[in-house]
PDB file of N, CA and C in Angstrom:
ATOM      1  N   UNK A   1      80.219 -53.199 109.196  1.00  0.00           N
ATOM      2  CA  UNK A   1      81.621 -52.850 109.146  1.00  0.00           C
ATOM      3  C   UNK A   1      82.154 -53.179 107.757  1.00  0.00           C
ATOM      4  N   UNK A   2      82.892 -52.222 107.133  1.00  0.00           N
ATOM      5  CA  UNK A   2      83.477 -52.566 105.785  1.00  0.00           C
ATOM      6  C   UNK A   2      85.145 -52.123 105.991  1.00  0.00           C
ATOM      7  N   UNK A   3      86.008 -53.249 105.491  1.00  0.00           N
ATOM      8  CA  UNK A   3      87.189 -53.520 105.743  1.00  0.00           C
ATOM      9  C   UNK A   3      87.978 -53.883 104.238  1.00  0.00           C
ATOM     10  N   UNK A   4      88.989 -53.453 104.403  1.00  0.00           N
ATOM     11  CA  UNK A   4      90.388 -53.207 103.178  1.00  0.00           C
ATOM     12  C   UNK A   4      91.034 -54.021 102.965  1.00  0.00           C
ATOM     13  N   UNK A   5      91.610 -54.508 102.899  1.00  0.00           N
ATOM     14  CA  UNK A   5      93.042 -55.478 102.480  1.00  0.00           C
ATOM     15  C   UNK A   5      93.693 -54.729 102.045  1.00  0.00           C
ATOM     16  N   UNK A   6      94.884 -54.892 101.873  1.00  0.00           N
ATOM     17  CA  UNK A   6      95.671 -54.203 100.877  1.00  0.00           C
ATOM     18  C   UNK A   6      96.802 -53.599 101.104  1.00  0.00           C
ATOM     19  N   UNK A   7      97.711 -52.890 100.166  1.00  0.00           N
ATOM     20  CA  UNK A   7      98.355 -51.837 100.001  1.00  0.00           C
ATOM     21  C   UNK A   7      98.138 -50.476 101.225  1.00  0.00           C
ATOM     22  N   UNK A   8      98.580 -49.900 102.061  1.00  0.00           N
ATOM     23  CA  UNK A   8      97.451 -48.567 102.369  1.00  0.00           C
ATOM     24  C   UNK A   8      98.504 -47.250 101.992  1.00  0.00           C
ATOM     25  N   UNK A   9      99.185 -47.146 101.477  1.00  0.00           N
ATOM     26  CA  UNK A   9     100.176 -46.370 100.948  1.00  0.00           C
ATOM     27  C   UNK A   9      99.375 -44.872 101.205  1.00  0.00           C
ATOM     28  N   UNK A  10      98.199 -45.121 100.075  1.00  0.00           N
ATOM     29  CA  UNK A  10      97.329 -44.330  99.748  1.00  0.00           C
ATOM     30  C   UNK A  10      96.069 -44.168 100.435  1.00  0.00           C
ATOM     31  N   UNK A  11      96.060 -44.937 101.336  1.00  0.00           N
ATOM     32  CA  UNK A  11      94.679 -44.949 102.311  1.00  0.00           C
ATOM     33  C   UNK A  11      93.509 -45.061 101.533  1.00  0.00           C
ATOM     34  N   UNK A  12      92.520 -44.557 101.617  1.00  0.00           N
ATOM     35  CA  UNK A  12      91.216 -45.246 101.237  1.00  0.00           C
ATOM     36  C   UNK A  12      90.738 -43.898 100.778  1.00  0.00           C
ATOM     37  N   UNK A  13      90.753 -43.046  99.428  1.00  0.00           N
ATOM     38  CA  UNK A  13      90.122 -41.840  99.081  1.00  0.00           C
ATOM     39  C   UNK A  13      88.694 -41.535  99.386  1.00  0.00           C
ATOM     40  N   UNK A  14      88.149 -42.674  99.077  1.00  0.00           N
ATOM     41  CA  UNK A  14      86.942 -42.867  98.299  1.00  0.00           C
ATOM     42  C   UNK A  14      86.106 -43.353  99.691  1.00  0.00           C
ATOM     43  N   UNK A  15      85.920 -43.115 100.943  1.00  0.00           N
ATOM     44  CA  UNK A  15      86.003 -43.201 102.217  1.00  0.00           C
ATOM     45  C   UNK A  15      86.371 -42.178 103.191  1.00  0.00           C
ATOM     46  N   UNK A  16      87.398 -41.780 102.936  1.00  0.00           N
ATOM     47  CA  UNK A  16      87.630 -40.268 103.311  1.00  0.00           C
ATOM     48  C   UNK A  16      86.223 -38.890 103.544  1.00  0.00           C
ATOM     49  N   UNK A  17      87.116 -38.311 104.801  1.00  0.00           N
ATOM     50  CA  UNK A  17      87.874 -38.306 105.707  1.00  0.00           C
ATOM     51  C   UNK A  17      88.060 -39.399 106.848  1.00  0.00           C
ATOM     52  N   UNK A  18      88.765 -39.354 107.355  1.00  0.00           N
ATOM     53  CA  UNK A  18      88.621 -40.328 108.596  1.00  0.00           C
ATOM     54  C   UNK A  18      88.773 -39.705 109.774  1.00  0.00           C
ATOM     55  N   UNK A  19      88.079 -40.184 111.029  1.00  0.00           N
ATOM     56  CA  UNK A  19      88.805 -39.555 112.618  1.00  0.00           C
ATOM     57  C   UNK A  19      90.171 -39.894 113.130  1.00  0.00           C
ATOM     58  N   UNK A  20      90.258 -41.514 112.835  1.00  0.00           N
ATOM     59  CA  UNK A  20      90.995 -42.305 113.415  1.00  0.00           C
ATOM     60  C   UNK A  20      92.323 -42.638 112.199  1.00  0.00           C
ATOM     61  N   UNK A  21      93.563 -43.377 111.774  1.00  0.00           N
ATOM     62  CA  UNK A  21      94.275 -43.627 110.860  1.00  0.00           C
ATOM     63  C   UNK A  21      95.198 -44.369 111.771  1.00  0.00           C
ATOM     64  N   UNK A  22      95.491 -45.421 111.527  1.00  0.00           N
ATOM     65  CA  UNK A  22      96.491 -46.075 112.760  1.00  0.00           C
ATOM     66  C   UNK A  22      97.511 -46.797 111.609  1.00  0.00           C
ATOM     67  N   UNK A  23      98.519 -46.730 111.782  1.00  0.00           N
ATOM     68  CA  UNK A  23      99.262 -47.238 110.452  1.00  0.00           C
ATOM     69  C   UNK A  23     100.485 -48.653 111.490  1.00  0.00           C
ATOM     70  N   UNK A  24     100.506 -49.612 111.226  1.00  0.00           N
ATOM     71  CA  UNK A  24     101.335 -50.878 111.349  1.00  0.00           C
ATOM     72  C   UNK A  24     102.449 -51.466 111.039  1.00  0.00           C
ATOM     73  N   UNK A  25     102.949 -50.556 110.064  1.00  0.00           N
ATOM     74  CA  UNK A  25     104.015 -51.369 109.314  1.00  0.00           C
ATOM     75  C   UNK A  25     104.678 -49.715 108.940  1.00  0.00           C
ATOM     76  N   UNK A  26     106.013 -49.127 109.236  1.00  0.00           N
ATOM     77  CA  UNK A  26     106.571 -48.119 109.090  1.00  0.00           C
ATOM     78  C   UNK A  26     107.418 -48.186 107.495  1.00  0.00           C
ATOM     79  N   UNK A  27     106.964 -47.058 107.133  1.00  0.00           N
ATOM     80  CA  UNK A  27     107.219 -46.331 106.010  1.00  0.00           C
ATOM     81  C   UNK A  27     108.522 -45.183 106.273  1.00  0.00           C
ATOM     82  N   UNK A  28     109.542 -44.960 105.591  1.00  0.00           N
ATOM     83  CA  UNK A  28     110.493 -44.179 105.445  1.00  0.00           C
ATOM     84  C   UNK A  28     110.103 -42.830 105.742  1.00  0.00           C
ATOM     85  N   UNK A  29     108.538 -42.652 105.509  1.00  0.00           N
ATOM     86  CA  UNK A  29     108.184 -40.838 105.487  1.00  0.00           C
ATOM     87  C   UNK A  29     106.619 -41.403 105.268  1.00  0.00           C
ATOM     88  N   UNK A  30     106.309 -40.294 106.055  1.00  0.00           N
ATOM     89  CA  UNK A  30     104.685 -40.394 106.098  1.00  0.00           C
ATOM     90  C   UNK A  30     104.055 -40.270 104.549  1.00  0.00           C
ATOM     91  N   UNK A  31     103.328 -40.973 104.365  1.00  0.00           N
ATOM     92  CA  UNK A  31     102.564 -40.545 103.236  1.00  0.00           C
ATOM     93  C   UNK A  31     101.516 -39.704 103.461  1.00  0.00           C
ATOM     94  N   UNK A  32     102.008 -38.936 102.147  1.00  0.00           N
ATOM     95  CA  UNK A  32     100.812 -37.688 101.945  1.00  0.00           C
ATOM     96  C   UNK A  32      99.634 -37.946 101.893  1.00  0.00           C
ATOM     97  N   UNK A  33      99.387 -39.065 101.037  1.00  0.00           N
ATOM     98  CA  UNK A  33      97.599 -39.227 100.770  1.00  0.00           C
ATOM     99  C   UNK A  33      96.743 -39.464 102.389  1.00  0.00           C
ATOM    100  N   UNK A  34      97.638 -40.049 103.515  1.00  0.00           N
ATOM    101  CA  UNK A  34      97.050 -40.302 104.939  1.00  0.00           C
ATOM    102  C   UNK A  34      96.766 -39.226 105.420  1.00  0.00           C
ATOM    103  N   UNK A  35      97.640 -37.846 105.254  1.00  0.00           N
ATOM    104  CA  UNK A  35      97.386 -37.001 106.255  1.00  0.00           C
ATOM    105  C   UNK A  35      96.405 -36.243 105.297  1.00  0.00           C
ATOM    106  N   UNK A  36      96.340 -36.606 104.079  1.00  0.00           N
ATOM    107  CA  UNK A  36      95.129 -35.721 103.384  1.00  0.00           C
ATOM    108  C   UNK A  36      93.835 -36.010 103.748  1.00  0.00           C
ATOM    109  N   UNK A  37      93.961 -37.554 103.778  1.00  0.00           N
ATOM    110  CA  UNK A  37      92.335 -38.228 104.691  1.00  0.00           C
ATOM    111  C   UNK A  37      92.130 -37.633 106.157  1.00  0.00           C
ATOM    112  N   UNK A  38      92.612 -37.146 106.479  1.00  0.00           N
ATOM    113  CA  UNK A  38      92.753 -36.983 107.886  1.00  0.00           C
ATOM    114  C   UNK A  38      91.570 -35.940 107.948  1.00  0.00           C
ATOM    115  N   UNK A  39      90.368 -35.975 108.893  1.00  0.00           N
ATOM    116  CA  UNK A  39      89.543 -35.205 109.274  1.00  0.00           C
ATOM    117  C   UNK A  39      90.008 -34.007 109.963  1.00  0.00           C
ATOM    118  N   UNK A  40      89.339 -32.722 109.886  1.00  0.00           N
ATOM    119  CA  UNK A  40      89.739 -31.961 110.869  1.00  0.00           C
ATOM    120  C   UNK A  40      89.087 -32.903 112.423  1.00  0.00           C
ATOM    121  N   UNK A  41      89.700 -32.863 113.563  1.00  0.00           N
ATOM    122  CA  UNK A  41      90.122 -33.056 114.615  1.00  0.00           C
ATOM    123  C   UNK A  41      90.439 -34.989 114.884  1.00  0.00           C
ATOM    124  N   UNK A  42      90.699 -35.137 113.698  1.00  0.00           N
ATOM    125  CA  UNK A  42      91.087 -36.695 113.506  1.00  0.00           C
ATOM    126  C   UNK A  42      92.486 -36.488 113.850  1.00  0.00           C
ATOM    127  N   UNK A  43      92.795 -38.185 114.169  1.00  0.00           N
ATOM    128  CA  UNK A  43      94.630 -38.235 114.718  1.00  0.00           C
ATOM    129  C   UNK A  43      95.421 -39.555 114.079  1.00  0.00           C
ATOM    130  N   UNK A  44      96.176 -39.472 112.974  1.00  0.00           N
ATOM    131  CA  UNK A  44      96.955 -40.489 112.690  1.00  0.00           C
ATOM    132  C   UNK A  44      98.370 -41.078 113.525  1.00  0.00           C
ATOM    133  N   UNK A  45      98.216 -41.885 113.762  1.00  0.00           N
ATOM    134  CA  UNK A  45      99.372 -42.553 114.672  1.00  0.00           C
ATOM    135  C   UNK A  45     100.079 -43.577 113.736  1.00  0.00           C
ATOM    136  N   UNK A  46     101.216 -43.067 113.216  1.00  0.00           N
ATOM    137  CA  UNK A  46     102.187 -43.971 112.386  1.00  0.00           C
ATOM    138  C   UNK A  46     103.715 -44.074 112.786  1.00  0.00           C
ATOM    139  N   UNK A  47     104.294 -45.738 112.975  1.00  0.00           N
ATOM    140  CA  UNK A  47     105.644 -45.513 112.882  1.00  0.00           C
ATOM    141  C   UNK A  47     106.323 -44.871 111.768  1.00  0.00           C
ATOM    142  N   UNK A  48     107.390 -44.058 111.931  1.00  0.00           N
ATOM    143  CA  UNK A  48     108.123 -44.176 110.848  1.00  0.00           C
ATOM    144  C   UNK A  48     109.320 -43.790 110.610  1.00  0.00           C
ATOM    145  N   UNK A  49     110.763 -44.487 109.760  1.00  0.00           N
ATOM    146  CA  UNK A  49     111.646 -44.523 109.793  1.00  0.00           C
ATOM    147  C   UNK A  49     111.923 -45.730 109.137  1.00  0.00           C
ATOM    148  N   UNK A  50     114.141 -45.926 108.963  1.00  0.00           N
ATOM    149  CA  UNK A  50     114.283 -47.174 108.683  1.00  0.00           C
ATOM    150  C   UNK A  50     114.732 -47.929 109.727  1.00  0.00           C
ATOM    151  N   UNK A  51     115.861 -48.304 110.421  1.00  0.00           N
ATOM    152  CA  UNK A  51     116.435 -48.879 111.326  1.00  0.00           C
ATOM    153  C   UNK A  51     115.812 -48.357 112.808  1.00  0.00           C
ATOM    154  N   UNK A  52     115.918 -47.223 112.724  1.00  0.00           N
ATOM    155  CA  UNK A  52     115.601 -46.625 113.425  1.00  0.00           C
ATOM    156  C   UNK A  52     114.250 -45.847 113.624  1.00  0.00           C
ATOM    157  N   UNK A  53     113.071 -45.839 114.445  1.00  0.00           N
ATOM    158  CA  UNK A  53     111.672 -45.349 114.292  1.00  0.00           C
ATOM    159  C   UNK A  53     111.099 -44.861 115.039  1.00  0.00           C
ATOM    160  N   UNK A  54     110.494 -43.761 114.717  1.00  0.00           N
ATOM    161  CA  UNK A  54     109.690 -43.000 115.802  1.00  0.00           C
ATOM    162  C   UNK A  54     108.133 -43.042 115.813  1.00  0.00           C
ATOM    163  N   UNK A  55     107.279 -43.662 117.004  1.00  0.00           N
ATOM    164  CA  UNK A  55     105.798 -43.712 116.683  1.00  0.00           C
ATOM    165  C   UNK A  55     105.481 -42.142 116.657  1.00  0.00           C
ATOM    166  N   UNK A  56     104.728 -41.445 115.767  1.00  0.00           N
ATOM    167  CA  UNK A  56     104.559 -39.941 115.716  1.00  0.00           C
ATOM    168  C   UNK A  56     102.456 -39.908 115.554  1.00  0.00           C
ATOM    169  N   UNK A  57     102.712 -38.939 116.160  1.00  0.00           N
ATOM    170  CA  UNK A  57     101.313 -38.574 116.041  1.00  0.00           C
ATOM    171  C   UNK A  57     100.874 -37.677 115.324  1.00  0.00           C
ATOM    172  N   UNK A  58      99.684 -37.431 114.538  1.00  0.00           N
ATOM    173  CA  UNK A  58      99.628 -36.124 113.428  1.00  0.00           C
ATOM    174  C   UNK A  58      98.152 -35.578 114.081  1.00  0.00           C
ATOM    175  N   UNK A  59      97.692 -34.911 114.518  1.00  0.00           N
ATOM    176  CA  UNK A  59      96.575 -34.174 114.913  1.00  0.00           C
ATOM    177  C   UNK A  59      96.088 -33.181 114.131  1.00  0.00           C
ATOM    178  N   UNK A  60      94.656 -32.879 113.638  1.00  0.00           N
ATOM    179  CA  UNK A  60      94.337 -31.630 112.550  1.00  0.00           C
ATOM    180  C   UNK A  60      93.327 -31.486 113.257  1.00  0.00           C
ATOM    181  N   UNK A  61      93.096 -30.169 113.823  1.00  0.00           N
ATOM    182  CA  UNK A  61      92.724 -29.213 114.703  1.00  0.00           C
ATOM    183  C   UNK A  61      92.224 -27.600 113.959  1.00  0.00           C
ATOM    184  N   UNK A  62      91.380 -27.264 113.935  1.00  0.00           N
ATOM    185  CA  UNK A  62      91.238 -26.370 112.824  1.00  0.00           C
ATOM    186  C   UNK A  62      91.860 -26.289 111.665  1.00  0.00           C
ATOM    187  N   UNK A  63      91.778 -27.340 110.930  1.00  0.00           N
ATOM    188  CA  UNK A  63      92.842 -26.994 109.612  1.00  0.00           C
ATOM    189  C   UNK A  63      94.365 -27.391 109.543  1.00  0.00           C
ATOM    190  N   UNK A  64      94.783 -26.739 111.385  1.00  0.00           N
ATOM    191  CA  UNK A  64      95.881 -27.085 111.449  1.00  0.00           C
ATOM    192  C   UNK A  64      96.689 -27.840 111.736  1.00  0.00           C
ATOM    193  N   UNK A  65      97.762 -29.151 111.537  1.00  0.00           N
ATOM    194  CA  UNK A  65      97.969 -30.104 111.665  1.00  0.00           C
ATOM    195  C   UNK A  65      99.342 -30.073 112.317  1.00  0.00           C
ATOM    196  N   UNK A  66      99.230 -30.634 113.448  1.00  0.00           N
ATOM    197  CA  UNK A  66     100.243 -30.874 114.968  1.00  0.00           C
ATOM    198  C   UNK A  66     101.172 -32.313 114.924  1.00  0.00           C
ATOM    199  N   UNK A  67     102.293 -32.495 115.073  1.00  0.00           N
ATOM    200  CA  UNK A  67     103.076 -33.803 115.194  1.00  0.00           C
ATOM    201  C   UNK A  67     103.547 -33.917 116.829  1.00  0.00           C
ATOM    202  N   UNK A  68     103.315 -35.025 117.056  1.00  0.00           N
ATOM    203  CA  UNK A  68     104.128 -35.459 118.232  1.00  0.00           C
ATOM    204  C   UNK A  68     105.084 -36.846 118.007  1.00  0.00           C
ATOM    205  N   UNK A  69     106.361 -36.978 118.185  1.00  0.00           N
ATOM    206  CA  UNK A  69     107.246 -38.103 118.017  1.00  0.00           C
ATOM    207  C   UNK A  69     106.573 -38.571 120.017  1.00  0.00           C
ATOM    208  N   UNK A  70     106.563 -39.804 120.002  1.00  0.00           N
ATOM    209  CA  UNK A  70     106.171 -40.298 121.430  1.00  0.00           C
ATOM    210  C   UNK A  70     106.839 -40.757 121.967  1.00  0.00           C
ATOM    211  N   UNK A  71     107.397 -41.993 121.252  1.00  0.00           N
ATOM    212  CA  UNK A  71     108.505 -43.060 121.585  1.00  0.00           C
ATOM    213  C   UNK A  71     108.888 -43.934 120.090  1.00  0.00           C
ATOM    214  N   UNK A  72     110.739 -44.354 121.044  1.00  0.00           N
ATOM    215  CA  UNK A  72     110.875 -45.032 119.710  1.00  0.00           C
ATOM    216  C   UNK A  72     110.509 -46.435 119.495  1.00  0.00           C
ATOM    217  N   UNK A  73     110.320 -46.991 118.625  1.00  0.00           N
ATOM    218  CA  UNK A  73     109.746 -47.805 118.443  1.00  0.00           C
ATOM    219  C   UNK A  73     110.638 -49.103 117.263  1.00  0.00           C
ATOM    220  N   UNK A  74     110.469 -50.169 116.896  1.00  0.00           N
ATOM    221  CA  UNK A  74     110.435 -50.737 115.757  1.00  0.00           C
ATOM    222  C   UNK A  74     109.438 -51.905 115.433  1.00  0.00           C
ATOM    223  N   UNK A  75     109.054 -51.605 114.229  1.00  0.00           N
ATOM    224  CA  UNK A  75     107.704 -52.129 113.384  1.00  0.00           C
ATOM    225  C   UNK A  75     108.513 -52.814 112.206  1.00  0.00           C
ATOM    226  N   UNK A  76     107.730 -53.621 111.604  1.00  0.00           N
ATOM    227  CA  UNK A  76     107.994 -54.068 110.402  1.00  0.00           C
ATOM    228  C   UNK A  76     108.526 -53.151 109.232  1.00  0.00           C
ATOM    229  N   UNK A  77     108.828 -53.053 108.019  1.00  0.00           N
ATOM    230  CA  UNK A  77     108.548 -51.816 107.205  1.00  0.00           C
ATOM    231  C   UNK A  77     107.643 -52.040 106.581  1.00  0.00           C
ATOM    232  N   UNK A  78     107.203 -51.160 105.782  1.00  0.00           N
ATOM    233  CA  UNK A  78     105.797 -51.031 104.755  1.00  0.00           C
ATOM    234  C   UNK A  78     106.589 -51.184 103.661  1.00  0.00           C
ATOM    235  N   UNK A  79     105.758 -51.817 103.053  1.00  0.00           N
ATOM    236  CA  UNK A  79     106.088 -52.857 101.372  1.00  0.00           C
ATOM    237  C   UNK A  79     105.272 -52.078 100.588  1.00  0.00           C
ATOM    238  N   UNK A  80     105.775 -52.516  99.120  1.00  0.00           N
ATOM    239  CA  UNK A  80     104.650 -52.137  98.262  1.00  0.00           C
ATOM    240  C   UNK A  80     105.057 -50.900  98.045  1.00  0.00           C
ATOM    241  N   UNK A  81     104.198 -50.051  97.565  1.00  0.00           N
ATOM    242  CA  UNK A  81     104.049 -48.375  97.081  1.00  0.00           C
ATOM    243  C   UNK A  81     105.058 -47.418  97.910  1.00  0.00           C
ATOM    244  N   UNK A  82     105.192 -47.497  98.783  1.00  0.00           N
ATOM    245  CA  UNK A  82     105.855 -47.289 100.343  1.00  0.00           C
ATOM    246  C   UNK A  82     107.464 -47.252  99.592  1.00  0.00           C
ATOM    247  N   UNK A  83     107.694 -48.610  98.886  1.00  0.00           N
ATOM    248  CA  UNK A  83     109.183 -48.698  99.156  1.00  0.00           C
ATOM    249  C   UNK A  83     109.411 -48.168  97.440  1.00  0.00           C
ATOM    250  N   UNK A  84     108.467 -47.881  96.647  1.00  0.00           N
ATOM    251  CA  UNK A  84     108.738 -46.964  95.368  1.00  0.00           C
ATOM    252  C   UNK A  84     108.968 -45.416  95.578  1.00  0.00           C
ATOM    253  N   UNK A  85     108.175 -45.033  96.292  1.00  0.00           N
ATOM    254  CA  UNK A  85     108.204 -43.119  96.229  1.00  0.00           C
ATOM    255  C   UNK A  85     109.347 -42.776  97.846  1.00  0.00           C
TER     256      UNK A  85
END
C-alpha cells in the first residue's frame, strides 16, 4: 500500500487514474484536477460548499461524467490550495 499526506487539491497525477476518490474536508467547488483523475467508471464522492454543503457524487461512465447531490452535509473546509483558486 502506498499512501499521501498532504495537500490533495490536486490529487495525485502521477498515480492516476483512479476508481475510487473520496474527498474529507469540503472545498468551495470541486476541483478540476480530481475529476480529471477520475477513471472511466470510477466515482468521486466529495463534500462541497461553504456554510452550507452538499455530499455530491461524480460518476464517469463512458467518458461521460454524472453528478448526484445525496445529502446535506457539514465537513471541515479544505485548506491550502483549495482556499487560493
Amino acid at each position: 500500500m502506498v499512501v499521501r499526506a498532504g495537500d490533495g487539491y490536486r490529487g495525485w497525477p502521477e498515480k492516476a487514474p483512479f476508481d475510487g476518490i473520496i474527498v474529507t474536508a469540503a472545498p468551495d467547488h470541486v476541483p478540476v484536477p480530481l475529476i480529471e483523475q477520475l477513471a472511466d467508471g470510477g466515482r468521486l464522492v466529495i463534500p462541497v460548499g461553504r456554510a452550507y454543503q452538499s455530499l455530491m457524487v461524480f460518476e464517469r461512465n463512458g467518458g461521460k461524467l454524472t453528478r448526484r447531490d445525496v445529502i446535506p452535509v457539514r465537513f471541515v473546509p479544505m485548506t491550502g490550495e483549495a482556499m487560493e483558486n
